[in-house]
Protein backbone atom coordinates (compact mmCIF):
# COMPACT_ATOMS: atom_id res chain seq x y z
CA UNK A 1 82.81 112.57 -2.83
CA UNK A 2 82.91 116.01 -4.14
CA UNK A 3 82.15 118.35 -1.64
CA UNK A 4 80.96 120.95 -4.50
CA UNK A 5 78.61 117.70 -5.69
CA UNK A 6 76.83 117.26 -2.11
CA UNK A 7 76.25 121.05 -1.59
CA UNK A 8 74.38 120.81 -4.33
CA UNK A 9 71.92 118.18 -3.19
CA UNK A 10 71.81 119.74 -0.07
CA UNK A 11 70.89 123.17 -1.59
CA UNK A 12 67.89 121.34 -3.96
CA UNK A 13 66.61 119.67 -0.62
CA UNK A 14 66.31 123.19 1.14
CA UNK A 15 65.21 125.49 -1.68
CA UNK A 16 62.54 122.81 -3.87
CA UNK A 17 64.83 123.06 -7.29
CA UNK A 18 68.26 122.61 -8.73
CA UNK A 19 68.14 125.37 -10.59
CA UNK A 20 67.35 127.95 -7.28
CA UNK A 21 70.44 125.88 -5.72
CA UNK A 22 72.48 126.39 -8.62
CA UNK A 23 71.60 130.08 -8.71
CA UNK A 24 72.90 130.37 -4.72
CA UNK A 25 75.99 128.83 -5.55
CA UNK A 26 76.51 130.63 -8.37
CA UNK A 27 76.05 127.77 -10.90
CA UNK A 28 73.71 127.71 -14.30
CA UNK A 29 71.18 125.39 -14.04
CA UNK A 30 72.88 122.76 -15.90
CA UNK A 31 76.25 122.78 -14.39
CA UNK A 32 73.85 122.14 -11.18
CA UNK A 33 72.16 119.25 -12.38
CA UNK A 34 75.33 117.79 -13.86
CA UNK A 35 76.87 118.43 -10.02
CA UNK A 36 73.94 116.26 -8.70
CA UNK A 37 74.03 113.70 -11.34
CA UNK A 38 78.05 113.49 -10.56
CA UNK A 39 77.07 112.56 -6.93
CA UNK A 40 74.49 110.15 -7.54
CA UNK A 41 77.10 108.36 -9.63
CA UNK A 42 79.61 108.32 -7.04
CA UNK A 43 77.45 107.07 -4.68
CA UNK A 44 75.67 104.42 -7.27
CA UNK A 45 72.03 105.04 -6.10
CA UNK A 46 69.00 107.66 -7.29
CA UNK A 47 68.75 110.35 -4.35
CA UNK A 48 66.12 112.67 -5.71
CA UNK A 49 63.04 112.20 -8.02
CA UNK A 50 62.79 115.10 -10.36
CA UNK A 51 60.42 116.44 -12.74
CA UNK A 52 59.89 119.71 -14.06
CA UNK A 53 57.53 120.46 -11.48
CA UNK A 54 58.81 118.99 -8.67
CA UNK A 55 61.76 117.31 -6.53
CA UNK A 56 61.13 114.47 -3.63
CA UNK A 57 63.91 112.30 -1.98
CA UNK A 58 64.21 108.53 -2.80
CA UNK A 59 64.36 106.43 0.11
CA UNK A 60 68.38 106.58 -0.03
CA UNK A 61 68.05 110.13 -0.04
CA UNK A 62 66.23 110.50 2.70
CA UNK A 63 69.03 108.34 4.55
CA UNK A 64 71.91 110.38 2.82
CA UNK A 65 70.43 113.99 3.57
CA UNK A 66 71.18 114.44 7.08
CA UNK A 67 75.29 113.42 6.53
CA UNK A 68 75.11 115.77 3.58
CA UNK A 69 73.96 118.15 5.52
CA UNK A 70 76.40 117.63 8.61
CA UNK A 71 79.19 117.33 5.75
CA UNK A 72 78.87 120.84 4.53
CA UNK A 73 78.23 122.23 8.27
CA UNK A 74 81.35 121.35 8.81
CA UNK A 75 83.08 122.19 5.53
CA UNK A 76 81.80 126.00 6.75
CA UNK A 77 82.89 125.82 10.22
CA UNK A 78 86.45 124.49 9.29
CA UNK A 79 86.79 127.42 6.95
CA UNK A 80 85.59 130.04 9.18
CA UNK A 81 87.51 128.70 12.20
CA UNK A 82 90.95 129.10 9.99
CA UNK A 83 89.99 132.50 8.28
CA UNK A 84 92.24 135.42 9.62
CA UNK A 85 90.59 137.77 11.98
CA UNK A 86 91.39 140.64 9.79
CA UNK A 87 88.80 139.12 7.22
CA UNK A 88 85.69 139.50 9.33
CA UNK A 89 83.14 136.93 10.20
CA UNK A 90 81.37 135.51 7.10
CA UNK A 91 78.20 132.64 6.32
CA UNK A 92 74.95 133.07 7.17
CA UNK A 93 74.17 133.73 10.96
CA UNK A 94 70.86 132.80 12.04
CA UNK A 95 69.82 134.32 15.19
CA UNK A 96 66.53 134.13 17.40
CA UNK A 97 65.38 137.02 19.60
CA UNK A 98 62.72 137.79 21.67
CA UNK A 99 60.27 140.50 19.55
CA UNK A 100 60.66 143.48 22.00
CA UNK A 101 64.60 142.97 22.76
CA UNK A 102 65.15 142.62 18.65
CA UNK A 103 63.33 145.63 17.75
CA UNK A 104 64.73 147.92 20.20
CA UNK A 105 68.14 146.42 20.71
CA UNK A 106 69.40 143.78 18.05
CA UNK A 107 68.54 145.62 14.87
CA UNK A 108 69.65 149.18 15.38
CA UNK A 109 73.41 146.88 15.60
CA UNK A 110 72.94 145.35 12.25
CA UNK A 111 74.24 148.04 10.41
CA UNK A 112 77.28 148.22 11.83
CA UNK A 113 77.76 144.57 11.72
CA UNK A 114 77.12 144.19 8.56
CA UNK A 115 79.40 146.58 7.22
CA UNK A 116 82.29 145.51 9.44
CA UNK A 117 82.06 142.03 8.08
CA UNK A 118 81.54 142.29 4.46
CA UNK A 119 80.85 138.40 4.13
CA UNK A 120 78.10 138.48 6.96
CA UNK A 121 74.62 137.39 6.23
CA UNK A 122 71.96 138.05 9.14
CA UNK A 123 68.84 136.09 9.37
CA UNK A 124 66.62 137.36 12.52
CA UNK A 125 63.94 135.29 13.84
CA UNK A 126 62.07 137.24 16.17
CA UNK A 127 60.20 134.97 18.72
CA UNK A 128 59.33 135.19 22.31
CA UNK A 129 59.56 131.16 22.26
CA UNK A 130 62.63 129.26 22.09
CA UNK A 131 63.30 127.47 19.03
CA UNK A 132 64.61 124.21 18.93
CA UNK A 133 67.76 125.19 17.82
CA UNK A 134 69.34 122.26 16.19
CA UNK A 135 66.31 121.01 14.25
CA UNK A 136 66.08 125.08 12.69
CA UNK A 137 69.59 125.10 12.65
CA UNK A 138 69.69 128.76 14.49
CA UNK A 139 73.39 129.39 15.64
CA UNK A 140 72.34 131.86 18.66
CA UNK A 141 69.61 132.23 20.62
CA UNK A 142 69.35 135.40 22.80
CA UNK A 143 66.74 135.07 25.57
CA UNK A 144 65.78 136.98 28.68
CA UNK A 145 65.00 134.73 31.51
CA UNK A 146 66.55 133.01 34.29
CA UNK A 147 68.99 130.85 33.64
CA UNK A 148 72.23 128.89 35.20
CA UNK A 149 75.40 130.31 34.72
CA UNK A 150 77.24 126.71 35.03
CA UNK A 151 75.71 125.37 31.27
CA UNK A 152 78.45 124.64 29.06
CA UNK A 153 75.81 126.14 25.88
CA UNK A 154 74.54 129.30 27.92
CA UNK A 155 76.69 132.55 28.38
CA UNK A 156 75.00 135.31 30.80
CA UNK A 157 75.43 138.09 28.88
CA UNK A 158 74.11 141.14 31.21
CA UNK A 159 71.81 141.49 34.08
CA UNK A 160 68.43 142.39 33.03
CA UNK A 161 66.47 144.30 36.30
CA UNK A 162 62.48 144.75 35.18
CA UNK A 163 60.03 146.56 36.91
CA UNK A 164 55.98 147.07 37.57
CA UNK A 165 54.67 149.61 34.81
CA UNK A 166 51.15 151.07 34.60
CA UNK A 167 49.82 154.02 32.26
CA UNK A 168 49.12 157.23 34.44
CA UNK A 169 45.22 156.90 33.52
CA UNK A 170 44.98 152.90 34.98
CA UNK A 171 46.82 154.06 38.27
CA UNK A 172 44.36 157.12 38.47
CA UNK A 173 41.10 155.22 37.93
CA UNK A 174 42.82 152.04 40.11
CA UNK A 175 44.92 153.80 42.56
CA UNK A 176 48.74 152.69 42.95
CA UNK A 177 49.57 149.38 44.92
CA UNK A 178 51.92 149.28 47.35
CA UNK A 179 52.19 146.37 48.50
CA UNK A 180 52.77 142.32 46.76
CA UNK A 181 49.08 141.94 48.36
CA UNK A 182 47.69 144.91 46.64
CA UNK A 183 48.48 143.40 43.08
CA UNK A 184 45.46 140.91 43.90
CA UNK A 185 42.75 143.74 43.81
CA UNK A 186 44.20 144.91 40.11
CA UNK A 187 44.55 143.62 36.25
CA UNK A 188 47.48 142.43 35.31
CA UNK A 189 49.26 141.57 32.46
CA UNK A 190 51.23 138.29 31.78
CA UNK A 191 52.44 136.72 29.10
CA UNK A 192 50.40 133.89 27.76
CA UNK A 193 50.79 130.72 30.49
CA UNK A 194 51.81 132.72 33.33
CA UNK A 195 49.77 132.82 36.51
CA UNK A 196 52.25 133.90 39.42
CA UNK A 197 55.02 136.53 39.01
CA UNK A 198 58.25 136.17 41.19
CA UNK A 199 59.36 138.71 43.34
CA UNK A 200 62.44 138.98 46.51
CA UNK A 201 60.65 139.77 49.54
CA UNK A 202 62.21 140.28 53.17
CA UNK A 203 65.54 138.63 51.12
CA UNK A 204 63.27 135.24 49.88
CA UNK A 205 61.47 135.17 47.12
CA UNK A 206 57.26 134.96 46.74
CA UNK A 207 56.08 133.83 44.31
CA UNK A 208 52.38 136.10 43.88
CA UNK A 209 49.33 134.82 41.74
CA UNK A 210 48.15 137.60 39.33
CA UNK A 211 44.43 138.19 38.46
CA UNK A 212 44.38 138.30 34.65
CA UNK A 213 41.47 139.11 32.13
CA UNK A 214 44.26 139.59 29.20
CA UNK A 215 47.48 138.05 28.63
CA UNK A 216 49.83 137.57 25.25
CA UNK A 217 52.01 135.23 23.67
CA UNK A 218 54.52 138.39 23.50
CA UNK A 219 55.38 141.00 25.70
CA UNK A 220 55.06 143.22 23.11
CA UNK A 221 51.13 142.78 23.64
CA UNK A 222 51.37 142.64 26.96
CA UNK A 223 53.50 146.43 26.87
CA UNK A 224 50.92 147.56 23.94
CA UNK A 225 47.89 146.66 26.35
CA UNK A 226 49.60 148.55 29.10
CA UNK A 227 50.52 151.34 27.70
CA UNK A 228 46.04 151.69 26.84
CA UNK A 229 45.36 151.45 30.08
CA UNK A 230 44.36 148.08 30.74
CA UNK A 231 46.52 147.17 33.53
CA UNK A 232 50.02 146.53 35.51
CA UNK A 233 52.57 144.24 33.57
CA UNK A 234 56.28 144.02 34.43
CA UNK A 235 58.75 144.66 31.66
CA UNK A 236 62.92 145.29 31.50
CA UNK A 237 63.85 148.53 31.97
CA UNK A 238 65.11 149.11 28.40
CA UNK A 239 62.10 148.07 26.90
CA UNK A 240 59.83 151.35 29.02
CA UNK A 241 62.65 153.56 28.73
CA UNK A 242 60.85 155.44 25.88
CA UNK A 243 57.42 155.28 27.51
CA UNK A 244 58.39 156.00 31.43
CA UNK A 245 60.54 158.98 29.50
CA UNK A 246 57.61 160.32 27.55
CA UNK A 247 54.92 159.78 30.09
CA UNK A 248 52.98 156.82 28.26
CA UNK A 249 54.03 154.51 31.58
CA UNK A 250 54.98 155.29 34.67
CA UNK A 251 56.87 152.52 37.39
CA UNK A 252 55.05 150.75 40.10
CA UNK A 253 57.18 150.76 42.86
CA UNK A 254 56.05 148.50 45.65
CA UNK A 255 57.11 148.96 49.28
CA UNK A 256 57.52 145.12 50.08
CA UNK A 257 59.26 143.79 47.27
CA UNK A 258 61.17 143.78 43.97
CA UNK A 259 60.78 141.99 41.01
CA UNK A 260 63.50 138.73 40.54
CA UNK A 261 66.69 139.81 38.92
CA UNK A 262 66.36 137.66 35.51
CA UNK A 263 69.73 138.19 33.05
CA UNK A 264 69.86 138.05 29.07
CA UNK A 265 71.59 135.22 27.98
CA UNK A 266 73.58 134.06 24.84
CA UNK A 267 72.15 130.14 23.97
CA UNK A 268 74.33 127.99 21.82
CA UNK A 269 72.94 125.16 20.48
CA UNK A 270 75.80 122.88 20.98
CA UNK A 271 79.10 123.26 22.75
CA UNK A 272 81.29 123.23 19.96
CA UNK A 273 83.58 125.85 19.05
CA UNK A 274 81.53 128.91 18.47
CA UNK A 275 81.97 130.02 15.28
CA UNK A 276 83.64 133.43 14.53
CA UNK A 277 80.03 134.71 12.69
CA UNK A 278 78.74 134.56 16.46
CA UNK A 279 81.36 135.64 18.26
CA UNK A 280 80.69 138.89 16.18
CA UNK A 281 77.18 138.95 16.60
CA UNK A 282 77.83 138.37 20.61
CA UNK A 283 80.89 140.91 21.38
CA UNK A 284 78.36 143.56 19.74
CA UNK A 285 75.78 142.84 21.34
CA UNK A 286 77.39 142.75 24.64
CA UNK A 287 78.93 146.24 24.20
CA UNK A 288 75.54 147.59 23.26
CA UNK A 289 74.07 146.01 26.75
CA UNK A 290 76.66 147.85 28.48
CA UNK A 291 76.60 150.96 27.20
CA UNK A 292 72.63 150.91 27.87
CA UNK A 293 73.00 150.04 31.42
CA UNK A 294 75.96 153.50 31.57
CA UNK A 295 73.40 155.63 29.75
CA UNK A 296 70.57 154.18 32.93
C-alpha cells in the first residue's frame, strides 16, 4: 500500500471531504480522489461512501481506519526521529494546558518556538481537565497537580508552591485567618468538586473542609471571583504575581500551616520515544519555569 494513498483516506475521515484533504496535502481535488480510489483498489473493498454532500465509512472502513491511522503516526514519528537536529522540530504538536498556566506562561513562548522551528505547528487546548490523550491524540499534556515521579509517561517538570490569596476589601470586611481552623468561619473558593484543601501541618498533612457558596470548573473563575471580593482561594504563585504586585490580592499567610507542595508536570501519553516536536515544546518550557522561579 501506498503510504501517499492511505494519508489520504485518513485526511477525508478527519476533515468530512477529499477535496479539504487534498487541499492539506497539497493535492487538487482530483489527484485526491484518484489517491483514494488507488487504495480502495489495492485493498479490493469500498472504504468510504461518497456523495457530493457527504462522506461515511463502509463497514470495512470503519475496520481499516484505525491501522490507517496508526500507519501514518508512525510514518511521522520515523521521519522526525531521523531528521537532523539542525532542522528543528516539525508536524503538528498538540498540547493541553490548564487555562491560567497557558495564558500566562505557555503562549508568551510560542513565538519563539515557532520561529526557531520553521516546520512547527502548535495546536493549544486550554483545559483545566485532563484529556484523554490517546483517544484526542494530544502529544503533551502539562498539568499542575500532584503526581509520582516514578511513572514511566510523567516528567516533573518544576515545583509549583501556591498560596492563600484574598482581595484587601474581603480580608477587611472578614478579618484575616490565622489559623487552618479559622478558614471554617470564611468563603472559600474551590474549584468545581473540591471540598477539603490539603495543607502540611506540625510536618503531616490535614486535610481541612472548606465552606463554599461558589466554586468553578477553572481556576481562572475561582482567581476572577477572588480578586471581587468574594472570598479566600489558593492559587500558584505565578498565577497572583500580577495581582499581589498591583494590590488586587494580597497572601493569606496562616500561622499553623502551609499549603501541599504540588509540581507541574509534563504527561506523555505513551512511553514511546518522545518525539523531537515535544522535546522542543518541553526544554522551553522548562527554561521559562526556571527563570520564573530566579525572577521570585
Amino acid at each position: 500500500m501506498n503510504t501517499d494513498d492511505i494519508e489520504v483516506f485518513v485526511g477525508a475521515v478527519s476533515s468530512g471531504s477529499i477535496s479539504e484533504a487534498g487541499r492539506r496535502l497539497g493535492l487538487m481535488p482530483m489527484a485526491a480522489t484518484r489517491r483514494l480510489s488507488a487504495l480502495e483498489a489495492t485493498l479490493g473493498v469500498r472504504l468510504l461512501h461518497r456523495t457530493t454532500r457527504s462522506l461515511s465509512l463502509t463497514p470495512e472502513g470503519e475496520t481499516f481506519l484505525p491501522f490507517a491511522q496508526a500507519i501514518i503516526e508512525n510514518e511521522h514519528q520515523g521521519r522526525a526521529q531521523v531528521r537532523a537536529d539542525t532542522l528543528g522540530a516539525a508536524g503538528l504538536l498538540r498540547v493541553s494546558v490548564p487555562i491560567v498556566f497557558g495564558v500566562k506562561i505557555v503562549t508568551p513562548l510560542v513565538p519563539a518556538i515557532l520561529a526557531a522551528n520553521p516546520e512547527l505547528q502548535i495546536a493549544l487546548d486550554m483545559n483545566d481537565r485532563l484529556p484523554d490523550l490517546t483517544a484526542t491524540g494530544t502529544d503533551l499534556a502539562i498539568r499542575i497537580a500532584r503526581l509520582k515521579d516514578s511513572s514511566l509517561i510523567a516528567q516533573k517538570l518544576a515545583d509549583n508552591p501556591r498560596t492563600l490569596v484574598a482581595s484587601p476589601g474581603y480580608l477587611e470586611r472578614r478579618g484575616m485567618p490565622r489559623s487552618i481552623d479559622d478558614l471554617a468561619l470564611h468563603d472559600c473558593l474551590p474549584m468545581t468538586g473540591v471540598t477539603h484543601w490539603t495543607f502540611v501541618a506540625s510536618g503531616s498533612e490535614t486535610h481541612v473542609r472548606i465552606g463554599s457558596r461558589f466554586c468553578s470548573s477553572s481556576i481562572a473563575g475561582c482567581q476572577s471571583a477572588c480578586v471581587a471580593g468574594a472570598g479566600i482561594t489558593l492559587l500558584s504563585e505565578w498565577a497572583i504575581a500580577d495581582d499581589v504586585l498591583e494590590g488586587r490580592l494580597q497572601r493569606v499567610v496562616l500561622d499553623d500551616a502551609t499549603p501541599e507542595e504540588i509540581g507541574i508536570w509534563a504527561v506523555y501519553p505513551t512511553t514511546r520515544n518522545v518525539l523531537p516536536k515535544v522535546r522542543v515544546f518541553v526544554s522551553a518550557l522548562r527554561l521559562a519555569l526556571q527563570a520564573e522561579t530566579n525572577a521570585r
